[in-house]
Each structure stands twice: as structure tokens, then as C-alpha cells.
C-alpha atoms as a PDB file:
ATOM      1  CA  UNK A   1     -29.613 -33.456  72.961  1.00  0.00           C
ATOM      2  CA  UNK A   2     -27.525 -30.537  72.287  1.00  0.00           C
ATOM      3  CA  UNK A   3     -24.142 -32.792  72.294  1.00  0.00           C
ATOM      4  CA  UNK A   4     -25.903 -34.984  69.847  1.00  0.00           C
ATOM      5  CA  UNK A   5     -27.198 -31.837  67.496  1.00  0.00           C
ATOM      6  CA  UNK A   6     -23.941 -30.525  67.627  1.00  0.00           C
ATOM      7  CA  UNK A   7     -22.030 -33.725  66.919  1.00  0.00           C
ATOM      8  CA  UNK A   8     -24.001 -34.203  64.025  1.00  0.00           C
ATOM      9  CA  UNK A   9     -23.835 -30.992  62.825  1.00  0.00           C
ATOM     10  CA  UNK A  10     -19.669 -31.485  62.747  1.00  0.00           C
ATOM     11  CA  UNK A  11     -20.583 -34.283  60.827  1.00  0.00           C
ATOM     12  CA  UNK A  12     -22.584 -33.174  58.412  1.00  0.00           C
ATOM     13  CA  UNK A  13     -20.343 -30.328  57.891  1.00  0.00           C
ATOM     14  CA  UNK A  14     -16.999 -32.280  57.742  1.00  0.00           C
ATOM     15  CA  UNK A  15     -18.917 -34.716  54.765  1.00  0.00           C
ATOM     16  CA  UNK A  16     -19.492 -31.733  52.665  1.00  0.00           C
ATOM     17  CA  UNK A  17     -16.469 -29.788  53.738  1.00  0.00           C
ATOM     18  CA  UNK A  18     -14.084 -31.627  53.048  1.00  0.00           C
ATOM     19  CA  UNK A  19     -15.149 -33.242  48.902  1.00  0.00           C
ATOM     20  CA  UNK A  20     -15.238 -29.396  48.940  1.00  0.00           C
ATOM     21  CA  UNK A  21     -12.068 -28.636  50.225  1.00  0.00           C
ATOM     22  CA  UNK A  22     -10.218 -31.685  47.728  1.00  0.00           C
ATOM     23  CA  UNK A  23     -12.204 -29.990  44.563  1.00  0.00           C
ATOM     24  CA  UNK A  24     -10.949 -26.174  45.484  1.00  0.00           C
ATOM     25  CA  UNK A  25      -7.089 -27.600  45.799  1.00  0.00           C
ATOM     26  CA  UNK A  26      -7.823 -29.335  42.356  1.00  0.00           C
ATOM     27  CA  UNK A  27      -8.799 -26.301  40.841  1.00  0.00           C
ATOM     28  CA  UNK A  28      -5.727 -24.215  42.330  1.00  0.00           C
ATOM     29  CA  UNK A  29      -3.757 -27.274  40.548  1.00  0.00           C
ATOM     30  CA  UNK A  30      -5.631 -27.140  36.806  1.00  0.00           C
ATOM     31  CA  UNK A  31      -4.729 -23.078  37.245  1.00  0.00           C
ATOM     32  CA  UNK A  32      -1.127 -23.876  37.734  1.00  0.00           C
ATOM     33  CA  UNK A  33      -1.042 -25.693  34.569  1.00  0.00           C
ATOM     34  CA  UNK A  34      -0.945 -29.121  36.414  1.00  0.00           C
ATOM     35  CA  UNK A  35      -3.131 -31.941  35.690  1.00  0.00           C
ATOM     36  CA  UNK A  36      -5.082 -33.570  39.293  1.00  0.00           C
ATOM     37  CA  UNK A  37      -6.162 -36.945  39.756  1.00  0.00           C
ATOM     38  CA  UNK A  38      -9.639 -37.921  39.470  1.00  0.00           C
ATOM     39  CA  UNK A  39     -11.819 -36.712  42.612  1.00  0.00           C
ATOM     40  CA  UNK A  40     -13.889 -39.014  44.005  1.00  0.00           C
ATOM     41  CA  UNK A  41     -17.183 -39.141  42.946  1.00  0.00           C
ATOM     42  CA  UNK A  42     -18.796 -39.904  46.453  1.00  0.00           C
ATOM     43  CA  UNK A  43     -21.030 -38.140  48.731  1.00  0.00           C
ATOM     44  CA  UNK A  44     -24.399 -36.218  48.513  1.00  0.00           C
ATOM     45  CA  UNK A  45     -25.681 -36.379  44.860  1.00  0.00           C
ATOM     46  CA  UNK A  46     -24.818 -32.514  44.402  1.00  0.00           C
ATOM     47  CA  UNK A  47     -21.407 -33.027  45.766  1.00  0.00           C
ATOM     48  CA  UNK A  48     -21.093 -36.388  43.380  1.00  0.00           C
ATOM     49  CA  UNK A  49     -22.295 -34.949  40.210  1.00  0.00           C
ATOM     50  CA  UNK A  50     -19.852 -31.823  40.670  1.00  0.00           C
ATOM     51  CA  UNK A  51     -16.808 -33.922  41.225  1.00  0.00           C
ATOM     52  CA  UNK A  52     -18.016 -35.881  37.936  1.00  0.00           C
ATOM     53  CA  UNK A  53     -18.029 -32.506  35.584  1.00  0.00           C
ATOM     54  CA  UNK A  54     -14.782 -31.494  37.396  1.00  0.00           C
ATOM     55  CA  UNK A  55     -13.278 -35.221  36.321  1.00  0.00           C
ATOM     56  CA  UNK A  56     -14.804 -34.471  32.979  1.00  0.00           C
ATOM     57  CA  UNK A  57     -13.400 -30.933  32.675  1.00  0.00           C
ATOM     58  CA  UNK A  58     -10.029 -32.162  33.759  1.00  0.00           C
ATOM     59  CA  UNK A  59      -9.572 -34.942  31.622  1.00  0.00           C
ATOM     60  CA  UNK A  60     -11.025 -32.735  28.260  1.00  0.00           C
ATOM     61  CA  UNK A  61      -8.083 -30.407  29.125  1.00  0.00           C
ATOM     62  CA  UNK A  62      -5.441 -32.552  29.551  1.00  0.00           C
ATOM     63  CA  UNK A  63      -6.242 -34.721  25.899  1.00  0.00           C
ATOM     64  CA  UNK A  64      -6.674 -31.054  24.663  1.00  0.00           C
ATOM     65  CA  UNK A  65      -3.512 -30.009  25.918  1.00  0.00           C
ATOM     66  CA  UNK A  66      -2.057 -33.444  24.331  1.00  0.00           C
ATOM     67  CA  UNK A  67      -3.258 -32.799  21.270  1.00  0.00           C
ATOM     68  CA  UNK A  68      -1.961 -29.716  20.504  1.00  0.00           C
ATOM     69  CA  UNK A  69       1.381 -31.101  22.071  1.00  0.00           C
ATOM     70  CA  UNK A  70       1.163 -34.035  19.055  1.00  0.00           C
ATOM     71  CA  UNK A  71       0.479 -30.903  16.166  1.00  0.00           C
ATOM     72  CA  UNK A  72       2.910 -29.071  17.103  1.00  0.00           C
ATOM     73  CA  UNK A  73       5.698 -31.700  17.387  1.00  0.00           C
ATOM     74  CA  UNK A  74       4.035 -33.774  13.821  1.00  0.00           C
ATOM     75  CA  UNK A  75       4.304 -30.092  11.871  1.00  0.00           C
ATOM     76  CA  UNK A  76       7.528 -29.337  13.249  1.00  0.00           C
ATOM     77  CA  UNK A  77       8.826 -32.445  12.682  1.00  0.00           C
ATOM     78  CA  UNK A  78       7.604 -32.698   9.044  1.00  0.00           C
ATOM     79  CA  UNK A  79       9.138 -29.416   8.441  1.00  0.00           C
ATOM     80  CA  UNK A  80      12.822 -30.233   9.390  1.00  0.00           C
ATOM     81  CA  UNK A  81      13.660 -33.025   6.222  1.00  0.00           C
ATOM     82  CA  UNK A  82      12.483 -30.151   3.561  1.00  0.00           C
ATOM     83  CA  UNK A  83      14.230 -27.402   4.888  1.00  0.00           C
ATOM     84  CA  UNK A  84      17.259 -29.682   4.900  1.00  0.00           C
ATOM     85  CA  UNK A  85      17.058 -30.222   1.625  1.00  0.00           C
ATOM     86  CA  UNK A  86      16.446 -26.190   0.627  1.00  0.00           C
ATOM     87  CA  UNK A  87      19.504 -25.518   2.939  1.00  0.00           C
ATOM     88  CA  UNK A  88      21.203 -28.363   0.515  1.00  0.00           C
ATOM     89  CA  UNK A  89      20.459 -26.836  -1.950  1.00  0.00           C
ATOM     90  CA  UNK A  90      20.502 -23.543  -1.674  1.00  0.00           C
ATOM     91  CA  UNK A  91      25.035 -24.364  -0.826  1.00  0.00           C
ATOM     92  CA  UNK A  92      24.739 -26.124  -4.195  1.00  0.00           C
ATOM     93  CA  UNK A  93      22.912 -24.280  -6.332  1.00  0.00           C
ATOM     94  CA  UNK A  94      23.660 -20.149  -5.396  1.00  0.00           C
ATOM     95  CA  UNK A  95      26.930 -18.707  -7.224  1.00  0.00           C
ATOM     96  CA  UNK A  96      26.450 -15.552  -5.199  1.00  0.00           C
ATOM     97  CA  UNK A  97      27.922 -16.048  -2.027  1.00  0.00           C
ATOM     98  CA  UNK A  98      26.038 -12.849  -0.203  1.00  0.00           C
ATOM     99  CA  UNK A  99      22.622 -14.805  -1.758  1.00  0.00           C
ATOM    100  CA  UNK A 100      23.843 -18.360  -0.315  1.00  0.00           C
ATOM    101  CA  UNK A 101      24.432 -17.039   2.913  1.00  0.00           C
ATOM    102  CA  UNK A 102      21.205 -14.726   3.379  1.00  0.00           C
ATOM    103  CA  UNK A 103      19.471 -17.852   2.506  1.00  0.00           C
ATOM    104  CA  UNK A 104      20.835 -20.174   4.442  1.00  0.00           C
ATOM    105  CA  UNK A 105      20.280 -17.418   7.298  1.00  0.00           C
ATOM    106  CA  UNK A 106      16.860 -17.733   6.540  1.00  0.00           C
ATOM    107  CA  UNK A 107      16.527 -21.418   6.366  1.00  0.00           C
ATOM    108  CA  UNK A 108      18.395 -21.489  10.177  1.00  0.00           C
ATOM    109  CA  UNK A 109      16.099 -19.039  11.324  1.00  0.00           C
ATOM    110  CA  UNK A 110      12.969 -21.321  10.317  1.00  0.00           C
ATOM    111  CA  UNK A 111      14.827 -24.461  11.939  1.00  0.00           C
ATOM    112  CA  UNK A 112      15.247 -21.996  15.377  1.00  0.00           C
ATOM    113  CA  UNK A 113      12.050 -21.341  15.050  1.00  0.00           C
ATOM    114  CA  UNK A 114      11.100 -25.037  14.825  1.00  0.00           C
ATOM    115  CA  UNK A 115      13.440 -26.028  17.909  1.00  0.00           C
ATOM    116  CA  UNK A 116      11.052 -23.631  19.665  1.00  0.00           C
ATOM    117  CA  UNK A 117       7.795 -25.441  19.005  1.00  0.00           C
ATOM    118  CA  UNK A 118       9.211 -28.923  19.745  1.00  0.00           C
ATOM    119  CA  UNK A 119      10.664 -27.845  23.016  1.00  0.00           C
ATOM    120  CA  UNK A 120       6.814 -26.266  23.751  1.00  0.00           C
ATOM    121  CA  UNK A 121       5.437 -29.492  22.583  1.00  0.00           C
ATOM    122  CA  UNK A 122       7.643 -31.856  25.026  1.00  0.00           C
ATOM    123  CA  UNK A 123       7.082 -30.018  27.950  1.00  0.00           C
ATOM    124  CA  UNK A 124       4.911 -33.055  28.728  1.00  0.00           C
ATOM    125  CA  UNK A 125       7.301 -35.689  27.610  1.00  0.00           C
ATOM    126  CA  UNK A 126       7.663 -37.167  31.311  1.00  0.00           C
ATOM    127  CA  UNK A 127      11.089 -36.048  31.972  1.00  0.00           C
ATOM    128  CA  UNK A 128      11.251 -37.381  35.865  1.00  0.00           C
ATOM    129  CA  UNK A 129      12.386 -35.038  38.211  1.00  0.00           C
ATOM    130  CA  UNK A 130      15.934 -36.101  40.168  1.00  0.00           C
ATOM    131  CA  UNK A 131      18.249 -34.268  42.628  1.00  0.00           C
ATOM    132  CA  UNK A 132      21.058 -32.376  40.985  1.00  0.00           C
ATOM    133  CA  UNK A 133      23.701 -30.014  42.062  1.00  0.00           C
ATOM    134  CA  UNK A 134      22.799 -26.880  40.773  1.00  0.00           C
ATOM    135  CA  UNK A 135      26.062 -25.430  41.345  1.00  0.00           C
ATOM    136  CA  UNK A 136      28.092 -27.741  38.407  1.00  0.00           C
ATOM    137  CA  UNK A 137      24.051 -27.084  36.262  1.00  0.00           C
ATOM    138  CA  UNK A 138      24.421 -23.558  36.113  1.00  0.00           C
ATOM    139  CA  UNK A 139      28.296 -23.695  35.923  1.00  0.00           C
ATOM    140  CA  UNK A 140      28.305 -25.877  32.913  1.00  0.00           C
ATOM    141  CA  UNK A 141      25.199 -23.885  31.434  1.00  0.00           C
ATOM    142  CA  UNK A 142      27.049 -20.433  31.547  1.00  0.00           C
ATOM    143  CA  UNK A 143      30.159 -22.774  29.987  1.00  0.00           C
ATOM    144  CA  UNK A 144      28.102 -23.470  27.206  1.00  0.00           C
ATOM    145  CA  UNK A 145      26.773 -20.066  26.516  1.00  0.00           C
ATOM    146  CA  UNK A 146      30.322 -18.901  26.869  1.00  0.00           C
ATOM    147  CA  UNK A 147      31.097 -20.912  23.805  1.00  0.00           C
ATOM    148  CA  UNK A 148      28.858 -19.820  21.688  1.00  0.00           C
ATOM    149  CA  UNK A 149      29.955 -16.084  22.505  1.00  0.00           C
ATOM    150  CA  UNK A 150      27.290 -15.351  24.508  1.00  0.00           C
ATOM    151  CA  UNK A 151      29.032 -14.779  27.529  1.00  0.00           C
ATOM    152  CA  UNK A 152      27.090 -14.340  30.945  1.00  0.00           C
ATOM    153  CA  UNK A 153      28.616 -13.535  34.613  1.00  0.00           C
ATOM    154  CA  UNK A 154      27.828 -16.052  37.087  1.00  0.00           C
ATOM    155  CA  UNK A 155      27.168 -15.332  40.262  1.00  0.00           C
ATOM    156  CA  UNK A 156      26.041 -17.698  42.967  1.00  0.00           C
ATOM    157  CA  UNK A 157      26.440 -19.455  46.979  1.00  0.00           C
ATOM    158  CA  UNK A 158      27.061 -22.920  47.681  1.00  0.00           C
ATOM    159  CA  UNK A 159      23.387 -24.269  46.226  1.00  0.00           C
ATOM    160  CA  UNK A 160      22.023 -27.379  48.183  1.00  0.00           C
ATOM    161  CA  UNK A 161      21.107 -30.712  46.028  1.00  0.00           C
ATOM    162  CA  UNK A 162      17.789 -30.038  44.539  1.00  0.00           C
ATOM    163  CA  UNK A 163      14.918 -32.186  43.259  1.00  0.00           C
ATOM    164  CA  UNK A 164      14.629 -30.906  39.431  1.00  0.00           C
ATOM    165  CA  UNK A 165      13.819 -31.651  36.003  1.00  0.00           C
ATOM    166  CA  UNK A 166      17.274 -31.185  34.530  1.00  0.00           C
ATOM    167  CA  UNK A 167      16.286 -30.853  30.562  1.00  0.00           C
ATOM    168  CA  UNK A 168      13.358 -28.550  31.662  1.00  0.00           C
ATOM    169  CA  UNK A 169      15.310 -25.814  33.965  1.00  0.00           C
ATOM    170  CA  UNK A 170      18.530 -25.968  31.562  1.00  0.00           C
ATOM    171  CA  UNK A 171      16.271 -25.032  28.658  1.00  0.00           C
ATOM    172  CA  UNK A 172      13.996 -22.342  30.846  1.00  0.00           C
ATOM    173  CA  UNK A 173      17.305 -21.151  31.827  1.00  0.00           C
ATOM    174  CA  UNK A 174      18.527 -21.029  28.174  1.00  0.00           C
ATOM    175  CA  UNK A 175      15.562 -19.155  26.920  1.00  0.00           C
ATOM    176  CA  UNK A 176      16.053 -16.482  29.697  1.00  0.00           C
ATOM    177  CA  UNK A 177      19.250 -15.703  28.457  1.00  0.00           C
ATOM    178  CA  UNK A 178      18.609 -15.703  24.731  1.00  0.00           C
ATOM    179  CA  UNK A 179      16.083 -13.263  25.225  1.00  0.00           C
ATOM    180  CA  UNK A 180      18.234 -10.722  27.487  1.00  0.00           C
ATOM    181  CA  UNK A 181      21.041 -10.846  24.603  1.00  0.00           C
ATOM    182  CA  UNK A 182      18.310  -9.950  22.062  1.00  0.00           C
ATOM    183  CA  UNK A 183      16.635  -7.207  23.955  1.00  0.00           C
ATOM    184  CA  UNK A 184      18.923  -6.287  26.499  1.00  0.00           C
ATOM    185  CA  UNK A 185      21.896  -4.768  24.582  1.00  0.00           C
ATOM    186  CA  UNK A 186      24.468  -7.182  26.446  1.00  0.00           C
ATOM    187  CA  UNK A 187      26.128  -7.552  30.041  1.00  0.00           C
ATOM    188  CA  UNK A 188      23.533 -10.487  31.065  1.00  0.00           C
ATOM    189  CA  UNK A 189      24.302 -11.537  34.461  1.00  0.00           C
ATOM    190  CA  UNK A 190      23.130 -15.311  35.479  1.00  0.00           C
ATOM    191  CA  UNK A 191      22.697 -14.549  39.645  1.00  0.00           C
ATOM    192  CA  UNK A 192      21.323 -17.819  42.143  1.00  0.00           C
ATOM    193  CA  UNK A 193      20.877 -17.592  45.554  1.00  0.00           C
ATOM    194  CA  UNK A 194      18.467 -20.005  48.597  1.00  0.00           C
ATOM    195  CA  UNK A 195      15.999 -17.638  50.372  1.00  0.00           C
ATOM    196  CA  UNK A 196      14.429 -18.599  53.740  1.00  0.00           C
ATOM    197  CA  UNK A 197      11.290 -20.056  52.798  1.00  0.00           C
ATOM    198  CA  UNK A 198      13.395 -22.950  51.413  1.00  0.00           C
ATOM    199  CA  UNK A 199      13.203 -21.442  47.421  1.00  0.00           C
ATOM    200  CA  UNK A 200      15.847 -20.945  45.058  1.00  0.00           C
ATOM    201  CA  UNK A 201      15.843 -17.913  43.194  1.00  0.00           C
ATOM    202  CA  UNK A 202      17.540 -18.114  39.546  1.00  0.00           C
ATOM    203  CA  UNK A 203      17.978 -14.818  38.177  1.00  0.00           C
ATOM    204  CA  UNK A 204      18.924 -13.852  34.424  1.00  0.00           C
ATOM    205  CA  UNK A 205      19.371  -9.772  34.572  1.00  0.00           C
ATOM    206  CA  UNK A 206      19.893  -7.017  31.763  1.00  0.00           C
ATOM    207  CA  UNK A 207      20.133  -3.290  30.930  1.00  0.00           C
ATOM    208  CA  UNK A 208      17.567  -3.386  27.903  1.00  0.00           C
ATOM    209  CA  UNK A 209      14.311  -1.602  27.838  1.00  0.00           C
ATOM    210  CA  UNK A 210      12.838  -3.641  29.892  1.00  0.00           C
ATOM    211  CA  UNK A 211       8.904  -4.656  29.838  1.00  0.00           C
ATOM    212  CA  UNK A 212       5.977  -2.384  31.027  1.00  0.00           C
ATOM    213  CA  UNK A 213       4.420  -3.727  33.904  1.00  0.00           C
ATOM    214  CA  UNK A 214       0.716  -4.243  32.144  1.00  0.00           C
ATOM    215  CA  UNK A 215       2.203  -6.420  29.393  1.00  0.00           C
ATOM    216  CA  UNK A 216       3.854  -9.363  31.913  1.00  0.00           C
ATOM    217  CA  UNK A 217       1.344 -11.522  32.050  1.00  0.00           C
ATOM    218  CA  UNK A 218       0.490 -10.938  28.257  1.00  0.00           C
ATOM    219  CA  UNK A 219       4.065 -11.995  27.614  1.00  0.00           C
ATOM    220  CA  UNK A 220       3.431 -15.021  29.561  1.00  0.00           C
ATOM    221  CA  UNK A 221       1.112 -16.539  27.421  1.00  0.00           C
ATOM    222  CA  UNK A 222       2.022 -18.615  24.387  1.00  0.00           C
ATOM    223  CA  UNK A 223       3.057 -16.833  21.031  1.00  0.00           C
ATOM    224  CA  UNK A 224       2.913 -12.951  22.493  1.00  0.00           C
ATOM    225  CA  UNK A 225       5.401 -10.797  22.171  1.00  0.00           C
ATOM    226  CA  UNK A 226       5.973  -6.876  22.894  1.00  0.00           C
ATOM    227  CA  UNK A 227       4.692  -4.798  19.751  1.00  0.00           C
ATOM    228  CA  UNK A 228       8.386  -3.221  19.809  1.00  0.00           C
ATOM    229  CA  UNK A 229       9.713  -6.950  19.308  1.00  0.00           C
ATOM    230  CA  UNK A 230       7.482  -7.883  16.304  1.00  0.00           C
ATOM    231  CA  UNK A 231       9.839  -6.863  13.464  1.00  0.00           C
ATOM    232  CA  UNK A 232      12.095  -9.339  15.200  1.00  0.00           C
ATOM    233  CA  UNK A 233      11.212 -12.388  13.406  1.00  0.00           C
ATOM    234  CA  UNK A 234      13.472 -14.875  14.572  1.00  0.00           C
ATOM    235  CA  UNK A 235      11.458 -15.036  17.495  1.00  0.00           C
ATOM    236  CA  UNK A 236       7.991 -17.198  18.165  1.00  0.00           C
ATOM    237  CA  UNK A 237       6.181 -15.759  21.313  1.00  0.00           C
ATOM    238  CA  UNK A 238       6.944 -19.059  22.695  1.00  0.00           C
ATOM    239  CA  UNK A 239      10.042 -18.263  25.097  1.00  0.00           C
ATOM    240  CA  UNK A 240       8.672 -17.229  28.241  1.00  0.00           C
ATOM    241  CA  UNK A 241       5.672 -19.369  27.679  1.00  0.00           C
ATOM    242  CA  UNK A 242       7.679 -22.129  27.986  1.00  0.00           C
ATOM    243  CA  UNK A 243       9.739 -20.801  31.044  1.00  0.00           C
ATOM    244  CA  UNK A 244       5.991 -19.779  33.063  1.00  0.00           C
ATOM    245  CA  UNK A 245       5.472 -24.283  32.015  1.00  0.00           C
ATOM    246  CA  UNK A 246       8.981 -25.014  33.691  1.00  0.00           C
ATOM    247  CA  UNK A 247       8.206 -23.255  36.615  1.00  0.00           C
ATOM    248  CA  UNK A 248       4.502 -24.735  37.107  1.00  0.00           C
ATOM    249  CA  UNK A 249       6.076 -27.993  36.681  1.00  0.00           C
ATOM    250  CA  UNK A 250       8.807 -27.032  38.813  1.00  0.00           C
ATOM    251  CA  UNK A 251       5.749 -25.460  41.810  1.00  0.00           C
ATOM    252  CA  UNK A 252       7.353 -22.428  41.534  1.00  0.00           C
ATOM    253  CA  UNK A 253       7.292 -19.524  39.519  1.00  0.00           C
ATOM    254  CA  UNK A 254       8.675 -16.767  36.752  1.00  0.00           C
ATOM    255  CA  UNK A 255       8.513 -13.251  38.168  1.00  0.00           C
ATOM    256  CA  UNK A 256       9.605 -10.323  35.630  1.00  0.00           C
ATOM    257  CA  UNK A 257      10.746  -7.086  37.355  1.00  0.00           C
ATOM    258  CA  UNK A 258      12.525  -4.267  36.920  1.00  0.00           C
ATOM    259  CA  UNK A 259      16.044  -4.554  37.086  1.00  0.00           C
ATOM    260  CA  UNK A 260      17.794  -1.799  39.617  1.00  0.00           C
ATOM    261  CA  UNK A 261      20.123  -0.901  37.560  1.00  0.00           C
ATOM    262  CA  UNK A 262      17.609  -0.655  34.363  1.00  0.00           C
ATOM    263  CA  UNK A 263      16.832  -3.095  32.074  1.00  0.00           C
ATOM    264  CA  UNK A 264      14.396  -6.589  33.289  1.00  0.00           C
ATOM    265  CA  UNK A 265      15.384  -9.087  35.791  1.00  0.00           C
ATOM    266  CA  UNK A 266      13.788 -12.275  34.635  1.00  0.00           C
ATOM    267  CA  UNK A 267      13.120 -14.241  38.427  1.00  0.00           C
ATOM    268  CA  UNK A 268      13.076 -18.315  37.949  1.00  0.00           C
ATOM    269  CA  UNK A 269      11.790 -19.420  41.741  1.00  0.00           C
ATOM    270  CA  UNK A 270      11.504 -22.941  42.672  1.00  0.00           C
ATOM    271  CA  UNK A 271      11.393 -24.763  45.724  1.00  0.00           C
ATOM    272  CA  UNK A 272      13.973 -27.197  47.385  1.00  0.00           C
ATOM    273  CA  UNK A 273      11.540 -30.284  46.751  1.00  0.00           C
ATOM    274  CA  UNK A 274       9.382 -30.685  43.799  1.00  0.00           C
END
């Protein structure tokens, strides 16, 4: 009788455990920014019914997420033919060559500032992840920085092949750097290394001010930026927003820290499989 109690018991147990156990590892998922797929909606009624407004509460996310991702990329998209045609213009039209230029500053500003929301709007545009040699990625990333005198020093080991979304990490990577050339006063140093729990750490450092520890996670967020870097208008509050995206994508993670020699050191971890 007791064998038979007890067996049932595990039973019992194991039915509710583990719908419980699947819905608690779809929630850590929805946190990370990833979308789950359906539970199933089996079991005791209770257990049914809670996997059905979990379903729900997924799937409202993910078409809300979608449709902001469709505004976003229809505005900014809309934007880009008239502010051709002011740029146009504005080479045409302005005798005063100090006026042209400040103008068409302007005008590039606004289409920088557009690049930014379409990049934050594809982030779900299905880009497959595939194994690439990060050694020739970063290599031909600091190239291209180098030409557009934005020099960084590279510093890395022999990288094993890694499953990644290419476009993704390039542009995370990109966005890292921008933003320690326009707050950190120069000398931005592009470090990667493998650590033992089979992670890659990509690491974009500087010798700015850095950021105060109770604002990361602020900064994180979409369109938030430090109160000192408001009057800095070519930016959107959507940089590191869309580097915390790459690396939930990715299953890894962005970690901001002090750099040891002053200034922040911008962390980019991933794993060796995504």
C-alpha cells in the first residue's frame, strides 16, 4: 500500500511538475527578449487554462513587438526620399557655402538617425545564424572602421568557428565603437578572447567618463541616454538597445563595466553555439 501511495504520489507530482517546469523556462525565454513556442495546453484544467493565457500573452507580445518593428521601418522609410530631395536641394539652391554645408550636416544627421531606427526595426528580419570565423569578422570590421578614420587596436587569440548572426554582431559591434569615439575621447581598443565556459568575450574599451553604475540598465533600454549625452543630438537612445537585442538573440549578453584603466569597457558575451 505504501509502494502504491508513493508511486502515485511521483505521479501525480511529475504531471504537474513538469507543464510547470516547461511554463517557468518559457518565461525565462519571453524575459530574454525571445519569443517560445506554444505550451501545450494539456493537463489538469488549472494547469491547461494557465498554459492558454501564457500562449495568449506570448503571442500579444510578439505581434506587438512586430508592429512597432513595421512603424518604425514604414516612418523611417518614408522619411529617406524627402530628405533626399532637401539635401538636393539645399547643394542647389544655398550660395553660402558655410550655410550649404551646416545644412547638409543636418540633413546627414537626420538620415544617421534614420539608419538607427531601421537597424532597431530589423532585428527580427530572420537573419539565420551560420558559423563564421570571427578572426577575418573582427579583422575586416576594425579594417572598415580604419577607413573611415576611426581607427581601433585589435587585439585577439586564434577564435574557434562560431555559430552567429553575421549582420547582427557586425552591427552590435559597430555601435559599440561609435559610441566609445563619441564619449570616450579616443584610443578605443576592440579586445576578443574564449573563456572556459565555452563563451566568447568581445570587448570594445575607452578612457571616457564612463557610466555610473545605477544608470546601466537604464541605458539598456530603448531611446535612453545619460542626461550628460542629451545635448548630443546625433544620437537616438537606440545604440545599446540594439546591442542588449544582439546579444539575447545571440544567448548571451552585454555587460558594461568599468574600464581599469578609466573610461567603460562595453562586454559583448556569446556562446560557442547559438
Amino acid at each position: 500500500a505504501v509502494s502504491l501511495a508513493l508511486g502515485m504520489a511521483w505521479l501525480i507530482a511529475s504531471r504537474i511538475s513538469r507543464p510547470l517546469k516547461a511554463l517557468a523556462q518559457a518565461a525565462a525565454s519571453v524575459g530574454r527578449g525571445q519569443m517560445p513556442a506554444p505550451l501545450p495546453e494539456r493537463g489538469a484544467d488549472e494547469l491547461g487554462q494557465l498554459a492558454h493565457a501564457f500562449n495568449l500573452m506570448s503571442a500579444d507580445l510578439q505581434q506587438h513587438e512586430k508592429d512597432r518593428s513595421e512603424v518604425l521601418a514604414g516612418i523611417s522609410h518614408d522619411l529617406r526620399t524627402p530628405l533626399t530631395r532637401l539635401r538636393l536641394e539645399a547643394e542647389m539652391s544655398i550660395a553660402d557655402p558655410a550655410a550649404q554645408q551646416a545644412v547638409v550636416a543636418d540633413i546627414e544627421q537626420m538620415e544617421a538617425v534614420i539608419s538607427q531606427f531601421m537597424d532597431y526595426a530589423r532585428m527580427e528580419s530572420g537573419e539565420g545564424a551560420s558559423e563564421q570565423n570571427l578572426n577575418e569578422l573582427l579583422s575586416e570590421l576594425a579594417r572598415r572602421q580604419g577607413l573611415i578614420d576611426r581607427p581601433c587596436t585589435l587585439e585577439m587569440t586564434a577564435l574557434p568557428a562560431v555559430m552567429v548572426r553575421p549582420k547582427a554582431l557586425s552591427r552590435a559591434l559597430t555601435n559599440l565603437i561609435d559610441n566609445a569615439w563619441k564619449y570616450g575621447g579616443g584610443e578605443v581598443q576592440l579586445k576578443a578572447y574564449p573563456t572556459v565556459n565555452d563563451e566568447i568575450c568581445l570587448e570594445i574599451s575607452d578612457h571616457g567618463p564612463g557610466i555610473p553604475p545605477d544608470q546601466i540598465e537604464r541605458l539598456k533600454r530603448p531611446f535612453t541616454r545619460l542626461d550628460t549625452a542629451r545635448t548630443n543630438a546625433s544620437g537616438t537612445g537606440l545604440g545599446l538597445a540594439i546591442v542588449e537585442r544582439v546579444a539575447r538573440q545571440h544567448h548571451g549578453r552585454l555587460e558594461l563595466l568599468p574600464n581599469p584603466g578609466g573610461g567603460l569597457l562595453a562586454r559583448l558575451v556569446i556562446p560557442f553555439r547559438v
